[in-house]
Protein backbone atom coordinates (compact mmCIF):
# COMPACT_ATOMS: atom_id res chain seq x y z
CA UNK A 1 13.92 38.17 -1.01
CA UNK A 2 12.21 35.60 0.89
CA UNK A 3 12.31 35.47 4.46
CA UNK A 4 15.45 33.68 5.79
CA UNK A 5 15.14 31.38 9.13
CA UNK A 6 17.00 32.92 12.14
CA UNK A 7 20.26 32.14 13.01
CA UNK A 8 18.92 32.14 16.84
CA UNK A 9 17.75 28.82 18.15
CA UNK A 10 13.59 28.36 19.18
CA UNK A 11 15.14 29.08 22.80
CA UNK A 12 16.94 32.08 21.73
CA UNK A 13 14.17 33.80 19.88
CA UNK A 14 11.74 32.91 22.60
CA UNK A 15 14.34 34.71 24.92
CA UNK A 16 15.17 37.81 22.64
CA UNK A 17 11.92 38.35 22.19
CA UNK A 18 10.96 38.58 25.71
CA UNK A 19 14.04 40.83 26.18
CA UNK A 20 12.76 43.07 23.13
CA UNK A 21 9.32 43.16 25.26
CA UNK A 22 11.16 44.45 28.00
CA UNK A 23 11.00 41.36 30.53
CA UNK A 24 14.14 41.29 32.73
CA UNK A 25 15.95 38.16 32.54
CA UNK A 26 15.06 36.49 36.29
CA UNK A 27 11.16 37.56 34.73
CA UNK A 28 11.89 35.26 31.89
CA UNK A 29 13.60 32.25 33.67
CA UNK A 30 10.55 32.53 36.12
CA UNK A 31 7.73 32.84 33.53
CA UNK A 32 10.11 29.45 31.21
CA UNK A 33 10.44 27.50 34.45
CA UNK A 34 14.33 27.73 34.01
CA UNK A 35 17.28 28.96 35.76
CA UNK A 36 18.50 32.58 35.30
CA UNK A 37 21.62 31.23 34.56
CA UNK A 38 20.30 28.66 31.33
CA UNK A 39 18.47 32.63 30.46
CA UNK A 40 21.84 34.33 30.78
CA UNK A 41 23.48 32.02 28.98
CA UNK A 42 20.96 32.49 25.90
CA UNK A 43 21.45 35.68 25.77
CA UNK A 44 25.23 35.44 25.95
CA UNK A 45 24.48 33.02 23.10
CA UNK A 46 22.20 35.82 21.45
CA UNK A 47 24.98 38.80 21.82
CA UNK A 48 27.95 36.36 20.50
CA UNK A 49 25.51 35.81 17.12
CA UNK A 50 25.01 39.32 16.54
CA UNK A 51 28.31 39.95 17.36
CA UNK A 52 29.28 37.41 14.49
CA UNK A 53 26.54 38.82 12.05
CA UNK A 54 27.58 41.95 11.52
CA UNK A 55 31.06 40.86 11.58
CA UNK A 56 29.76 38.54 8.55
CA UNK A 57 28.09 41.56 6.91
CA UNK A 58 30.94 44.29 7.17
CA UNK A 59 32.94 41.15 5.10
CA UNK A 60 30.63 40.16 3.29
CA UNK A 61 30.90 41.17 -0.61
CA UNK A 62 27.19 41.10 -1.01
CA UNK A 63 25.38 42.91 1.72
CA UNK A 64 25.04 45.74 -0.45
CA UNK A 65 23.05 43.83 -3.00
CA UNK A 66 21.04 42.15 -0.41
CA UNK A 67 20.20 45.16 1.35
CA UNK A 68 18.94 46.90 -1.66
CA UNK A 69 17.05 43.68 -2.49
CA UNK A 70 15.41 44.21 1.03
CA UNK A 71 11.09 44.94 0.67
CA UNK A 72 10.32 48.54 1.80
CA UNK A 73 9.13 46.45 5.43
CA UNK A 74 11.36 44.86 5.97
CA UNK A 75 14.01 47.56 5.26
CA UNK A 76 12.36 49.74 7.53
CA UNK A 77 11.88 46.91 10.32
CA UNK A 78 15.70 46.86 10.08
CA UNK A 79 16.50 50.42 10.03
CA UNK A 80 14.20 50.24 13.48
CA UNK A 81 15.79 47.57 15.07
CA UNK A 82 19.64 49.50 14.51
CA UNK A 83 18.16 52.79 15.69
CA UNK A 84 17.54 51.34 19.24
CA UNK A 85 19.83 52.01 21.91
């Protein structure tokens, strides 16, 4: 299955990922030259999109067949990323 393009905006992903590296979000408005409250909206942005993917997958009729369609990395990247708290 090829790799599908993010449902998160450049901004978003650039935000997300600084969250998943641990940068608070004041750290990240500093280090974007924005306001924390353009970062806290992203990531209210970010949570409402997750929120509305896995509502999409539990209704989904084919996220079994994707899932087992999943490469062994990428699988396992997911399987990560649901394990964190």
């Amino acid at each position: 299955m090829p790799d599908e393009p993010s449902i998160l905006s450049h901004e978003e992903r650039a935000v997300a990922a600084a969250l998943d590296a641990g940068t608070d979000p004041v750290t990240i408005a500093n280090e974007r030259d924005s306001s924390i409250e353009e970062v806290e909206a992203a990531v209210d942005r970010i949570r409402e999109k997750t929120e509305r993917a896995f509502a999409t997958l539990t209704e989904s009729p084919f996220t079994g067949d994707l899932a087992a369609d999943l490469d062994p990395e990428r699988r396992a990247a997911l399987r990560t990323a649901l394990a964190e708290d």
